[in-house]
N, C-alpha and C. Protein backbone atom coordinates (compact mmCIF):
# COMPACT_ATOMS: atom_id res chain seq x y z
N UNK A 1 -24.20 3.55 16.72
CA UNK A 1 -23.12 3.95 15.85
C UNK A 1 -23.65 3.98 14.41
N UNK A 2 -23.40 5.02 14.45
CA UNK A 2 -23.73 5.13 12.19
C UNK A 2 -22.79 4.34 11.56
N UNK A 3 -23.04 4.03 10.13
CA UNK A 3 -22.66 3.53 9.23
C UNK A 3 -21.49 4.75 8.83
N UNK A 4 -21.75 5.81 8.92
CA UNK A 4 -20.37 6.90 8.83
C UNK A 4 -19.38 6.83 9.41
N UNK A 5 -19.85 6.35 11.21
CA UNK A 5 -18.83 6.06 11.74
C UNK A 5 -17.57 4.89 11.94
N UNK A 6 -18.10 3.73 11.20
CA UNK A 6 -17.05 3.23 10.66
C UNK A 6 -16.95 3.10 9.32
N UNK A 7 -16.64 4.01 8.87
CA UNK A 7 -16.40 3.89 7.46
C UNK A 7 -14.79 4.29 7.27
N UNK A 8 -14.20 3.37 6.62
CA UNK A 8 -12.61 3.54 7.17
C UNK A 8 -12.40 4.59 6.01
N UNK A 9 -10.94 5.43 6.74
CA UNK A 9 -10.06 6.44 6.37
C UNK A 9 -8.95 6.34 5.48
N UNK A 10 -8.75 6.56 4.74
CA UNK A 10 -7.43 6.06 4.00
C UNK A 10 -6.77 7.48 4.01
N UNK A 11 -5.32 7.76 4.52
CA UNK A 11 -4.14 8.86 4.23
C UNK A 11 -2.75 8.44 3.66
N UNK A 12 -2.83 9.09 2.31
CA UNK A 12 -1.36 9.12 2.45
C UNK A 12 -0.88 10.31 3.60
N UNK A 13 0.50 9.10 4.04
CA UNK A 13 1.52 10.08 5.19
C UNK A 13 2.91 9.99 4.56
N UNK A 14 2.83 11.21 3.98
CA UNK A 14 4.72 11.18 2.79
C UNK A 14 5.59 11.04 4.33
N UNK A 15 5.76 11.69 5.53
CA UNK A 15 6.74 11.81 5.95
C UNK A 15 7.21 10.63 6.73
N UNK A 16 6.03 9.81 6.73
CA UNK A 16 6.42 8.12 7.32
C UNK A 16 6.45 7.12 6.46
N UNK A 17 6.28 7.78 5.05
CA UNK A 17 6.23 6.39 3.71
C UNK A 17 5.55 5.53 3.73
N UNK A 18 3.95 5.98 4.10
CA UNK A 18 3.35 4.71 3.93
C UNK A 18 1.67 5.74 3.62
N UNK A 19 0.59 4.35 3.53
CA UNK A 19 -0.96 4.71 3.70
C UNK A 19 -1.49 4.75 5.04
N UNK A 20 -2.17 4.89 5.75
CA UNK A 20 -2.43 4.56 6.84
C UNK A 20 -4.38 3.89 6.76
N UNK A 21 -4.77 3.19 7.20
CA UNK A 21 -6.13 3.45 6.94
C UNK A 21 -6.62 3.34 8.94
N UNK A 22 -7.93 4.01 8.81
CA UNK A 22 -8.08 4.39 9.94
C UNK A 22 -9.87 4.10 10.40
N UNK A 23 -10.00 3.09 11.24
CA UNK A 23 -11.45 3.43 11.52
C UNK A 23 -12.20 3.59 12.67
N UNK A 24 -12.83 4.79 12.98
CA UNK A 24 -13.32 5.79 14.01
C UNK A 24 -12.15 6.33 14.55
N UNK A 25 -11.47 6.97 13.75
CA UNK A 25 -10.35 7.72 14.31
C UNK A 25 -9.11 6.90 14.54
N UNK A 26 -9.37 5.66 14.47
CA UNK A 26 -7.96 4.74 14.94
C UNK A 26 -7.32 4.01 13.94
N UNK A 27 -6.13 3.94 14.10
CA UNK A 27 -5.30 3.34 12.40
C UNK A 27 -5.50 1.87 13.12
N UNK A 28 -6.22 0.95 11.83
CA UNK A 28 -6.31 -0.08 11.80
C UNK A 28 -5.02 -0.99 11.20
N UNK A 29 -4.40 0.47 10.19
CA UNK A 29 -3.60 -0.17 9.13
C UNK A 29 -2.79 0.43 8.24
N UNK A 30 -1.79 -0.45 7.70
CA UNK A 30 -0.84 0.39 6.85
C UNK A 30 -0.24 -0.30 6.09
N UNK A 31 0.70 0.82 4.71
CA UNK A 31 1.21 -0.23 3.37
C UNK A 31 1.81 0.75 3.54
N UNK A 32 3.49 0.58 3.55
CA UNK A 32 4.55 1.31 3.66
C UNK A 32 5.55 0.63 2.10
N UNK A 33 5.89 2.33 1.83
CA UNK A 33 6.90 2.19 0.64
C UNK A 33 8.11 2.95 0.75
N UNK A 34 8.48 3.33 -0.60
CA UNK A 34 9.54 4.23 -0.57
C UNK A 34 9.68 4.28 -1.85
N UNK A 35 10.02 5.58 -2.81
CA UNK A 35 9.95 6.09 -3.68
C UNK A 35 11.28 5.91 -4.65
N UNK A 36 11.26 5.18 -5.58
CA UNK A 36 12.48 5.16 -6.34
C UNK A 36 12.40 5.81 -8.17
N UNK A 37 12.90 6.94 -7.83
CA UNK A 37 12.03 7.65 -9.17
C UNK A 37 11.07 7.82 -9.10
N UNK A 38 10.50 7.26 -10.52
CA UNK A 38 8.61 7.09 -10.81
C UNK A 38 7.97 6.37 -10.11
N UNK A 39 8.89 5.04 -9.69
CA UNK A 39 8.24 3.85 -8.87
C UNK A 39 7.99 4.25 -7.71
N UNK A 40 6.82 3.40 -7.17
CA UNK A 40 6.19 3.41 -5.74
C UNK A 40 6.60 2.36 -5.26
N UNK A 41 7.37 1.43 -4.41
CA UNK A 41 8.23 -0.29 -4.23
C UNK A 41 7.42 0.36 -3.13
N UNK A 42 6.23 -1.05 -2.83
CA UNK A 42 5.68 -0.97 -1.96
C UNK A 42 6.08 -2.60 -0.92
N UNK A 43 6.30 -3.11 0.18
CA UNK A 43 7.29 -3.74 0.65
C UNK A 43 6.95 -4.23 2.11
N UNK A 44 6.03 -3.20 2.48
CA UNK A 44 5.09 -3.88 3.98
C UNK A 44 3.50 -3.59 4.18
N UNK A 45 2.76 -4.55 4.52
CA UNK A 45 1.04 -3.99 4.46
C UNK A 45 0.73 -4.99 5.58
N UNK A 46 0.25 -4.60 6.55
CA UNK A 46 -0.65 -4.77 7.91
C UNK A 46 -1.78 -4.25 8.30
N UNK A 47 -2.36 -4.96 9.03
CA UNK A 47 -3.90 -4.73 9.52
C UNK A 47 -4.10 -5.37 10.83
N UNK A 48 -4.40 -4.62 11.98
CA UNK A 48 -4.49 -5.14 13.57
C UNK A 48 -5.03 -6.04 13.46
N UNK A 49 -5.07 -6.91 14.49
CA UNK A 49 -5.25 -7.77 15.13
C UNK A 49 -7.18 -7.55 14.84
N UNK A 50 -7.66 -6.69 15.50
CA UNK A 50 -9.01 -6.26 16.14
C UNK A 50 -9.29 -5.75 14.75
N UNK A 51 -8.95 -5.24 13.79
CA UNK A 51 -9.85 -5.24 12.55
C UNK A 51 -9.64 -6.06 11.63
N UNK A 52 -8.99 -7.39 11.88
CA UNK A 52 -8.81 -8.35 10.79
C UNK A 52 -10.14 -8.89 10.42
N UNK A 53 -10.38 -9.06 8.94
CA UNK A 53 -11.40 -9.38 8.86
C UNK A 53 -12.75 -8.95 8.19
N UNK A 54 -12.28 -7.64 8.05
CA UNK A 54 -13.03 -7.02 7.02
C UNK A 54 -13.01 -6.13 6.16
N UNK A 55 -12.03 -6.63 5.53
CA UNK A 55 -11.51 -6.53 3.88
C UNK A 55 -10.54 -4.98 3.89
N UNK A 56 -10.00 -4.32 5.39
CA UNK A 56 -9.42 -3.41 5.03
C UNK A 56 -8.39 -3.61 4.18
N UNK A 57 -7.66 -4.18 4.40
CA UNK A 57 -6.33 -4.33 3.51
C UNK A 57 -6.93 -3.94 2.02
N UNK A 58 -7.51 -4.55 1.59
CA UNK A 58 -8.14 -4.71 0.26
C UNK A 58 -8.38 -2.94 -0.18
N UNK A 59 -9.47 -2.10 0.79
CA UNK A 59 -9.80 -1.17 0.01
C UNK A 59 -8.31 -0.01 0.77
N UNK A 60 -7.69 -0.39 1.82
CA UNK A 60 -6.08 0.51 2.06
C UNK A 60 -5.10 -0.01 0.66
N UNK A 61 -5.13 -1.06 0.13
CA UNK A 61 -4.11 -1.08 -1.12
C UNK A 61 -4.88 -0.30 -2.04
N UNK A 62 -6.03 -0.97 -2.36
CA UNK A 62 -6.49 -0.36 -3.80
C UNK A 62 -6.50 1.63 -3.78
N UNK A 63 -6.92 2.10 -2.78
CA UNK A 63 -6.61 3.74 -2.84
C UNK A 63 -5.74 3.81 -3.13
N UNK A 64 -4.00 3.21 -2.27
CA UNK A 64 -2.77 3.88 -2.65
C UNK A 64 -2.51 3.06 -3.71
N UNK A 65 -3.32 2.40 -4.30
CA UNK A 65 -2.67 2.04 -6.05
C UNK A 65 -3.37 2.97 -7.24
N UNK A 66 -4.62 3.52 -6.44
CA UNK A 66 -4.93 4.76 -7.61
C UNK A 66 -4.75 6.01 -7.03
N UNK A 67 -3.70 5.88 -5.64
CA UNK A 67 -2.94 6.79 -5.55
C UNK A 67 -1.92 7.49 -6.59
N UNK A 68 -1.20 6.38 -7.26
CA UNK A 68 0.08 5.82 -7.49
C UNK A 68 -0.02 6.46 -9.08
N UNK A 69 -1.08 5.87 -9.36
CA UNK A 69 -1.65 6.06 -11.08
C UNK A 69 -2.31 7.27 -10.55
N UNK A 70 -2.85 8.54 -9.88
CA UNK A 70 -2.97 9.58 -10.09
C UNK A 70 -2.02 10.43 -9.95
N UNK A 71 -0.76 9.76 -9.45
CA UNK A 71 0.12 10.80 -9.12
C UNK A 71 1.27 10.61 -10.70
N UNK A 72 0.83 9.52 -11.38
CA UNK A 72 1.97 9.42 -13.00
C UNK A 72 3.02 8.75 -12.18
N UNK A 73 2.79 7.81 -11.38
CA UNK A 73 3.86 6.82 -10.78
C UNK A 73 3.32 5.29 -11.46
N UNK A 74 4.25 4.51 -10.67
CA UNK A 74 4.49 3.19 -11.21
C UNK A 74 4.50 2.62 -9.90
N UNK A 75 3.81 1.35 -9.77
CA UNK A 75 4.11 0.32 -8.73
C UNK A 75 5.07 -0.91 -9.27
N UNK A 76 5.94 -1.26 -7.76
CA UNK A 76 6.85 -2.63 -7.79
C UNK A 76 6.08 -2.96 -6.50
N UNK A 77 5.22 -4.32 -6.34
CA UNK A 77 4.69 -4.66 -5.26
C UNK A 77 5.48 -6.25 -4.60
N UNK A 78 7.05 -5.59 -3.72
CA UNK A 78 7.25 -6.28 -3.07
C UNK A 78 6.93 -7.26 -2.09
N UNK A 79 5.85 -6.23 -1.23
CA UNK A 79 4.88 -6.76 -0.62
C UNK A 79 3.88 -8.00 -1.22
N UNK A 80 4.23 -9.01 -0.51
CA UNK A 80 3.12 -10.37 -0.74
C UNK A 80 1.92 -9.72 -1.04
N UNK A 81 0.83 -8.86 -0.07
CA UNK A 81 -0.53 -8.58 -0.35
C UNK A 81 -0.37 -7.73 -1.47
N UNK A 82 0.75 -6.66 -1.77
CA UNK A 82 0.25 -6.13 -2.75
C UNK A 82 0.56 -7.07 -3.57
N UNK A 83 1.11 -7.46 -4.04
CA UNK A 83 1.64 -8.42 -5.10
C UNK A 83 0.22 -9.70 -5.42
N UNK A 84 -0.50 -9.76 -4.59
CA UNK A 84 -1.36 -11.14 -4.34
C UNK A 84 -2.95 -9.99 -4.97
N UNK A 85 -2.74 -8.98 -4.27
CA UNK A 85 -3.97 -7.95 -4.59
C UNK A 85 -4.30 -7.37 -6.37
N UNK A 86 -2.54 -7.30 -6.69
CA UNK A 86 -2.38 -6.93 -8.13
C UNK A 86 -2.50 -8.05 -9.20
N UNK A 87 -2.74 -9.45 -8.56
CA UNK A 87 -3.17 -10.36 -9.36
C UNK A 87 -4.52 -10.40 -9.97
N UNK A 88 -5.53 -10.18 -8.62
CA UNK A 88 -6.74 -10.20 -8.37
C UNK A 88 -7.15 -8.93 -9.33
N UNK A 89 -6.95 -8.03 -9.49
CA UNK A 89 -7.16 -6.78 -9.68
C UNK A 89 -6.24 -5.84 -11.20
N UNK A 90 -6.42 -6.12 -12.77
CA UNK A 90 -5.79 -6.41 -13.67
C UNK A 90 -5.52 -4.98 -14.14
N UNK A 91 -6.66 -4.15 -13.52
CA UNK A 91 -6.60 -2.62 -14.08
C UNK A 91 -5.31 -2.12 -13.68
N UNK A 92 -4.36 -2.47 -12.70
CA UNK A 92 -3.15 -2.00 -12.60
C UNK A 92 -2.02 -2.20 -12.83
N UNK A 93 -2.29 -3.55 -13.99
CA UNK A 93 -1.49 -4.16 -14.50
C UNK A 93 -0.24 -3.11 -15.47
N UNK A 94 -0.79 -1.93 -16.63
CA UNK A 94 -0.47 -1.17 -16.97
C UNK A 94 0.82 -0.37 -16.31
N UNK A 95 0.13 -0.08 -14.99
CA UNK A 95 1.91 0.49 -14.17
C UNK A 95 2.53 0.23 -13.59
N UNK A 96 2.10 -1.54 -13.42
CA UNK A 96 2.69 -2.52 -12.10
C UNK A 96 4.29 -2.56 -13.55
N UNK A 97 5.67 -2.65 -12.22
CA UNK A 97 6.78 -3.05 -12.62
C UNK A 97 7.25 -4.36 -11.68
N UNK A 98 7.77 -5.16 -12.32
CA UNK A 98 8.57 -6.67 -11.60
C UNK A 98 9.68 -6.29 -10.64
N UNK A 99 9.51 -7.03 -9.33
CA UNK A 99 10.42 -6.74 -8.95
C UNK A 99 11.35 -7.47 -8.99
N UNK A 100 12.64 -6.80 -8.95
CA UNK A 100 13.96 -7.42 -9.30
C UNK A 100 15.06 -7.37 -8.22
N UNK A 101 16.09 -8.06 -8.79
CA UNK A 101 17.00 -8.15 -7.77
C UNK A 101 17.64 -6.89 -7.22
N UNK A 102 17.99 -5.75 -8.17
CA UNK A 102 18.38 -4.38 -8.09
C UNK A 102 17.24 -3.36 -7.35
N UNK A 103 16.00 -3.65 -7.76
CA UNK A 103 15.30 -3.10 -6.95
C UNK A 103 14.89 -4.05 -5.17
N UNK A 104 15.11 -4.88 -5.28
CA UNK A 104 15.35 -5.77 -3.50
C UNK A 104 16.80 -4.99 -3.06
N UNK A 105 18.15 -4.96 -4.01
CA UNK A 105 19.18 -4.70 -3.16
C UNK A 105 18.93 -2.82 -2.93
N UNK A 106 18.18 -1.95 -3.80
CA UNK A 106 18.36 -0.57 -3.35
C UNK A 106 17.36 -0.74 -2.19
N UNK A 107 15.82 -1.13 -2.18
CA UNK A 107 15.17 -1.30 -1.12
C UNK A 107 16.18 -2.08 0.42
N UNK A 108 16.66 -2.52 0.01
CA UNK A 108 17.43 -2.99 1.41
C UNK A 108 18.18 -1.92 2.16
N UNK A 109 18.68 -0.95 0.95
CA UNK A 109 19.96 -0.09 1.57
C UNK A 109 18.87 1.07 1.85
N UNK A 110 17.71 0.96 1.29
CA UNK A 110 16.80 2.09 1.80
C UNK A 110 16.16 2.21 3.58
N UNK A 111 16.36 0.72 3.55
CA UNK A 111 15.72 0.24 5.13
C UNK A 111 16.84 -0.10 6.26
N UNK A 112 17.79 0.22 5.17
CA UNK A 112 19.30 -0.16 6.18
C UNK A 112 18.96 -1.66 6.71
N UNK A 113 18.84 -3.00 5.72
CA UNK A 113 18.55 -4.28 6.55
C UNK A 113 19.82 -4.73 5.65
């Protein structure tokens, strides 16, 4: 196996609201949002079982956060990892927004919970 062949995939997928990242063809993983305005409220991020372990999460957030900033959006990182990732990582400090109680209660009615 080449070094090409696992070299993971990162997609945005607008019509399922999330990133997907993918390696040798198979989604290892995903950071699901939903769009409020400018903001990106990002709110769930997973990684299988069988690729835990080597640092996908890490480079599946960081794409869809210079996703986010190439598209003239803003992040609210509901999500623990993103939220834990945007500590670590200061350059995105600039378009990171707090999340708040108004943005938890529209995200709720967005997920119908």
């Amino acid at each position: 196996m080449t070094e090409q062949d696992t070299t993971p995939v990162v997609q945005r997928v607008d019509d399922r609201h999330r990133y997907e990242i993918a390696v040798d063809g198979q989604r290892a993983g995903l950071t699901a949002y939903r769009d409020q305005g400018d903001r990106r409220v990002f709110f769930h991020t997973e990684i299988g079982d069988a690729y835990a372990g080597r640092g996908l999460a890490s480079v599946l957030v960081e794409y869809a956060l210079n996703d986010v900033r190439a598209a003239g959006m803003r992040i609210v990182p509901v999500c623990p990892y993103v939220a834990k990732f945007l500590k670590k990582h200061e350059e995105f400090a600039d378009i990171t927004d707090p999340v708040t109680p108004e943005v938890m209660e529209w995200l709720d009615g967005q997920l119908k919970r």
